[in-house]
N, C-alpha and C. Protein backbone atom coordinates (compact mmCIF):
# COMPACT_ATOMS: atom_id res chain seq x y z
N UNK A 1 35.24 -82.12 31.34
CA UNK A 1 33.91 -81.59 31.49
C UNK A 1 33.98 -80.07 31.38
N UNK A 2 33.27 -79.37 30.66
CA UNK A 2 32.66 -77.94 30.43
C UNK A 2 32.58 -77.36 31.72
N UNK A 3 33.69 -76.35 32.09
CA UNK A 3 33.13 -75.30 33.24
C UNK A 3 31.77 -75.03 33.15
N UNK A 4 31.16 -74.47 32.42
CA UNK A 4 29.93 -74.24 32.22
C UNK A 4 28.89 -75.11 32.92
N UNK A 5 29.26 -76.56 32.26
CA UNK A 5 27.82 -77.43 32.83
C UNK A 5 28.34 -77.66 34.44
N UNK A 6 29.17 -77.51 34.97
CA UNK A 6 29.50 -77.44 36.03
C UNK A 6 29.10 -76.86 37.26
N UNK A 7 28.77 -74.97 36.27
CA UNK A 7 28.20 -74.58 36.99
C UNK A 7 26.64 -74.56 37.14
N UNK A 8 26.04 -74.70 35.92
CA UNK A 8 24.97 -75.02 35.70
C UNK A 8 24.29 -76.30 36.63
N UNK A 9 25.22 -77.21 36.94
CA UNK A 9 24.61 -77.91 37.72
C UNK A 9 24.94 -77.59 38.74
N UNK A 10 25.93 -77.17 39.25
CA UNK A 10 25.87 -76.73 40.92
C UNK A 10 24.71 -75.92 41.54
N UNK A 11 24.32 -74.99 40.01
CA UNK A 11 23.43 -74.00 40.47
C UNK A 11 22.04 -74.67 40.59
N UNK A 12 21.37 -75.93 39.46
CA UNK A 12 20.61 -76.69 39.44
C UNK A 12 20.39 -77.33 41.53
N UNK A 13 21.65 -77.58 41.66
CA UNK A 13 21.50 -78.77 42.98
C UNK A 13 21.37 -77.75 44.03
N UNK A 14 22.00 -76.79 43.92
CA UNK A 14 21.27 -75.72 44.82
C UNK A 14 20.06 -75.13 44.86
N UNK A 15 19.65 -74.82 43.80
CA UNK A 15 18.01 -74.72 43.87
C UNK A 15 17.05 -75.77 44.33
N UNK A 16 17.65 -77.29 44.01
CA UNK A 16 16.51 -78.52 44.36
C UNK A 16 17.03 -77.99 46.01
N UNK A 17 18.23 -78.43 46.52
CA UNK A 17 18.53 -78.31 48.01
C UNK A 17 17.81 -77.44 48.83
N UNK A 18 17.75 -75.99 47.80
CA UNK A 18 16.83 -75.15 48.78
C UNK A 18 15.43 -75.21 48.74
N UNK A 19 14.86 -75.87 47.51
CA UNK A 19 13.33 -76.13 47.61
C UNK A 19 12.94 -77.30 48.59
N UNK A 20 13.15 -77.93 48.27
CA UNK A 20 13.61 -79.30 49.56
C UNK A 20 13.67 -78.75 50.72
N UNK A 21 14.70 -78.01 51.30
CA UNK A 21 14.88 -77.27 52.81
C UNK A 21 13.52 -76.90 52.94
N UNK A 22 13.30 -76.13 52.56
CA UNK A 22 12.06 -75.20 52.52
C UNK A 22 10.69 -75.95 53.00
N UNK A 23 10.37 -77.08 52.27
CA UNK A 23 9.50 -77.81 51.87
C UNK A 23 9.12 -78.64 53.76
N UNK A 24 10.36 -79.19 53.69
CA UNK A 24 10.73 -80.15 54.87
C UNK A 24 11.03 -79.39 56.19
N UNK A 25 11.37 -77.92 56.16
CA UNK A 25 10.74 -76.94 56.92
C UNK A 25 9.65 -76.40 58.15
N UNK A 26 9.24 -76.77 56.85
CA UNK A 26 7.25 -76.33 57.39
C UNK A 26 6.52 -77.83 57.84
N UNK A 27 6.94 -78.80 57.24
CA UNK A 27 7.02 -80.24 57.67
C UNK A 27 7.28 -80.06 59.30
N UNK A 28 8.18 -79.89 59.66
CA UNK A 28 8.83 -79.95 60.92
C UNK A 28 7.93 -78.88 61.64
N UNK A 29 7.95 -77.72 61.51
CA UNK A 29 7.39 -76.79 62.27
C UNK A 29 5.81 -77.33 62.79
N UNK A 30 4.97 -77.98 62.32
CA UNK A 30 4.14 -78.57 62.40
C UNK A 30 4.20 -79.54 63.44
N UNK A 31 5.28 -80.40 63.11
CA UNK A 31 5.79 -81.72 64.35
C UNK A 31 6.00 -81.05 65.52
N UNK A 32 6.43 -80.02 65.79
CA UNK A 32 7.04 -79.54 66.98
C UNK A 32 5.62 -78.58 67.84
N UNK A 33 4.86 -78.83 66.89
CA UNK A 33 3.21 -77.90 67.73
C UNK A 33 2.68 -79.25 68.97
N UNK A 34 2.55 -79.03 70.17
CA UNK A 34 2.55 -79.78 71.13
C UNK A 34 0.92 -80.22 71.31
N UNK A 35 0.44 -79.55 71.35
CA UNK A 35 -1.19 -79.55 71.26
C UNK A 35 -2.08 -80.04 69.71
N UNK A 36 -2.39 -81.02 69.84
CA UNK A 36 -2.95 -81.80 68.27
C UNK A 36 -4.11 -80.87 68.01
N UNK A 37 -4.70 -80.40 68.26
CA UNK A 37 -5.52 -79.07 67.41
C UNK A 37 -5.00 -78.02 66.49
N UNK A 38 -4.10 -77.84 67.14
CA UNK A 38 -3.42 -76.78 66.84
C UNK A 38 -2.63 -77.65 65.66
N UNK A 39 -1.43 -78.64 65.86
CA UNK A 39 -1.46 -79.37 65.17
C UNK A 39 -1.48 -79.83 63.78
N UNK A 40 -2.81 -80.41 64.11
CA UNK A 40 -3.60 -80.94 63.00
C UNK A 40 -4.64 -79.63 61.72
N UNK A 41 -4.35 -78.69 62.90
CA UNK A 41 -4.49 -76.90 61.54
C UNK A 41 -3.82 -76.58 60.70
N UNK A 42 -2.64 -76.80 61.34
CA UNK A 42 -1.11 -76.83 60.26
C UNK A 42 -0.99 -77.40 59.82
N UNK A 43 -1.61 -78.97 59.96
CA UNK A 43 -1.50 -79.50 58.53
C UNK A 43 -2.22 -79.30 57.44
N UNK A 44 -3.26 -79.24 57.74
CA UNK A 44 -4.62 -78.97 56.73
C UNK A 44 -4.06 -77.69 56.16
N UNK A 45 -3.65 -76.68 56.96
CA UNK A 45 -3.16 -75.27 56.20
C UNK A 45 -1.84 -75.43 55.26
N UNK A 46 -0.72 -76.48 55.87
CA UNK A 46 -0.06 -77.10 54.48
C UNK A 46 -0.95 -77.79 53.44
N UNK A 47 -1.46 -78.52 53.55
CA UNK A 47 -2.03 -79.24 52.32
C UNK A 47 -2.99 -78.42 51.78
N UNK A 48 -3.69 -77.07 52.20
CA UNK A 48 -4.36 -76.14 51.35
C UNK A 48 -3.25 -75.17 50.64
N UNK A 49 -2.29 -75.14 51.34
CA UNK A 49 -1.40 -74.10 50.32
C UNK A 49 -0.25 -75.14 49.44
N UNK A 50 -0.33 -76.21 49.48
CA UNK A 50 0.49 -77.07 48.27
C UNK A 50 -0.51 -77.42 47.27
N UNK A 51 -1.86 -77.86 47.63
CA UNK A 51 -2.68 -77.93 46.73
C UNK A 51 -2.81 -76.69 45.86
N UNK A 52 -2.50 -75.55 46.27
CA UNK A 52 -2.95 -74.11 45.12
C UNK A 52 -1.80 -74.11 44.42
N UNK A 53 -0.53 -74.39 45.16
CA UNK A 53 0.18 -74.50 44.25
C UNK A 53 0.46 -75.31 43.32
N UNK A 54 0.05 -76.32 43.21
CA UNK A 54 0.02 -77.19 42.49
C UNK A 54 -1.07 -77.09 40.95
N UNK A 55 -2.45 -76.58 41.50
CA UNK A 55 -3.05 -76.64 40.89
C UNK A 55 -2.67 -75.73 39.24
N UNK A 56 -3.06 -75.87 38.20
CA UNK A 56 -2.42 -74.73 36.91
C UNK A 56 -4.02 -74.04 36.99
N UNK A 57 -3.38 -72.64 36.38
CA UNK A 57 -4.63 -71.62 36.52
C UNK A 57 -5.45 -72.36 35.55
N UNK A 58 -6.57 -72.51 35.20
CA UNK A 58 -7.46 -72.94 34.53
C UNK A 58 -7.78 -71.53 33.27
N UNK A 59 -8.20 -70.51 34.23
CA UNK A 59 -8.34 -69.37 32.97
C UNK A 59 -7.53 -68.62 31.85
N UNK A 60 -5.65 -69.20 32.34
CA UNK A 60 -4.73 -68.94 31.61
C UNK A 60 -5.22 -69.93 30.03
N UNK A 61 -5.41 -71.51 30.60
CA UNK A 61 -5.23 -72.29 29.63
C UNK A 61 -6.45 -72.02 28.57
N UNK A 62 -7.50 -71.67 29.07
CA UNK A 62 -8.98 -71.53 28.39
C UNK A 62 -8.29 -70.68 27.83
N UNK A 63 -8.09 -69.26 28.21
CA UNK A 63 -7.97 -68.21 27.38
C UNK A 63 -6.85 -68.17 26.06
N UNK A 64 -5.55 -68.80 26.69
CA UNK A 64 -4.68 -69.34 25.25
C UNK A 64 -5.47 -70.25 24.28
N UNK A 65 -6.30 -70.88 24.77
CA UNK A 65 -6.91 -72.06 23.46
C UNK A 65 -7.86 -71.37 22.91
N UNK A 66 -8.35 -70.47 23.48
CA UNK A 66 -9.55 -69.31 22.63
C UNK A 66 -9.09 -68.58 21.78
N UNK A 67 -7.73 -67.95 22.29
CA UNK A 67 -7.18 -66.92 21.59
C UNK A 67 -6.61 -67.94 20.48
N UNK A 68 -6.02 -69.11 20.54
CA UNK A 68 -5.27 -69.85 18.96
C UNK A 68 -6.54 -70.00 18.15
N UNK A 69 -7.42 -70.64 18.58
CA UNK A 69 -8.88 -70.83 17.86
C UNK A 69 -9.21 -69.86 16.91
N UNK A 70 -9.35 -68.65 17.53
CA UNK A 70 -9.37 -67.33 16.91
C UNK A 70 -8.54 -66.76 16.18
N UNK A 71 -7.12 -67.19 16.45
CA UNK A 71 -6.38 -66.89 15.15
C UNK A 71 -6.33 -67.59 14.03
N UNK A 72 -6.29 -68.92 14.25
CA UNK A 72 -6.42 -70.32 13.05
C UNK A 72 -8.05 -69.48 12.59
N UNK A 73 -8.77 -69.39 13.04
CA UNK A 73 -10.10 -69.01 12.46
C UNK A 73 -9.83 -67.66 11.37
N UNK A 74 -8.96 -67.08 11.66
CA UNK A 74 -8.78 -65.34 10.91
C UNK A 74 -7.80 -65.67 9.94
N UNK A 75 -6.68 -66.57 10.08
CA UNK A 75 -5.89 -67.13 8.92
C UNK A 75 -7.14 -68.41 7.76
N UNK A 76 -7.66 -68.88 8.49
CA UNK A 76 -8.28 -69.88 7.48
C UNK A 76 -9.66 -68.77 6.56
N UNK A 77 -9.44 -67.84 7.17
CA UNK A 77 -10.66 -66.99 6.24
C UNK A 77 -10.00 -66.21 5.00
N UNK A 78 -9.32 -65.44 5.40
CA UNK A 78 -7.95 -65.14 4.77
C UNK A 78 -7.20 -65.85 3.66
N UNK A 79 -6.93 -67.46 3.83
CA UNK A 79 -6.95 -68.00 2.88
C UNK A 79 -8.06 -68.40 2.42
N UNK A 80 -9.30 -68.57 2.25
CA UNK A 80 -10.43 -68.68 1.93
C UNK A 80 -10.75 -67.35 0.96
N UNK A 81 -10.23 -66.09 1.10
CA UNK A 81 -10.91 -65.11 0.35
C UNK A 81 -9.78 -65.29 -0.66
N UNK A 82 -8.37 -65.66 -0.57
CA UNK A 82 -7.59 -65.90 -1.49
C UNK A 82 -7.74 -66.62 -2.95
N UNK A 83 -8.39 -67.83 -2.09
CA UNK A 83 -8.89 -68.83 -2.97
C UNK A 83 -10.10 -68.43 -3.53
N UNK A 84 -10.67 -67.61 -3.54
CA UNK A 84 -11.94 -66.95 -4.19
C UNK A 84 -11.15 -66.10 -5.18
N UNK A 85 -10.65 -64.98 -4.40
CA UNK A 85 -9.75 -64.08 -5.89
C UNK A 85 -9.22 -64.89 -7.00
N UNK A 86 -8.72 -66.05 -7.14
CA UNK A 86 -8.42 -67.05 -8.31
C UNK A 86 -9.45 -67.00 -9.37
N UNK A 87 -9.01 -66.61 -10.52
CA UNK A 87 -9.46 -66.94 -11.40
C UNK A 87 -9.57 -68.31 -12.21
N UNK A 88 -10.74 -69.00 -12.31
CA UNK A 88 -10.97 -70.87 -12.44
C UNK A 88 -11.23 -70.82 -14.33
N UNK A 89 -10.55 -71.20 -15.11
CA UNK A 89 -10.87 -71.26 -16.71
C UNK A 89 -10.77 -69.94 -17.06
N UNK A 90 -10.12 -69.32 -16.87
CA UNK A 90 -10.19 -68.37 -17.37
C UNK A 90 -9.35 -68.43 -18.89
């Protein structure tokens, strides 16, 4: 086996290990709140900050599909005036 992929994956299983820790973390810190008001805030305040993260920006994706639109639109004109400069029977 390739030193390389070796390390590549050690470094891979360390990153899942520490996202995981992390994750299962804040999990716990929650369990250990004694008073269910309090509680049950921390959870809702986890599941509002995994939901944002989760979510993909919406205005990134609009704005890349506007901007290709707009370029396919400036190349297809472009070849369009090309195809006009042709001379037909000449």
């Amino acid at each position: 086996m390739d030193s390389n992929a070796v390390r590549y994956s050690f470094v891979a299983l360390l990153a899942l290990t520490i996202s995981a820790t992390s994750a299962s973390a804040l999990e716990q810190n929650c369990r250990l709140i004694q008073a269910k008001p309090e509680r049950e805030t921390c959870y809702k305040q986890q599941e509002v900050e995994l939901a944002a993260k989760r979510k993909p920006a919406p205005t990134t994706q609009d704005s890349n599909t506007l901007d290709t639109l707009r370029q396919m639109r400036q190349e297809d004109d472009a070849v369009y005036r090309s195809i006009n400069n042709i001379c037909r029977g000449c």
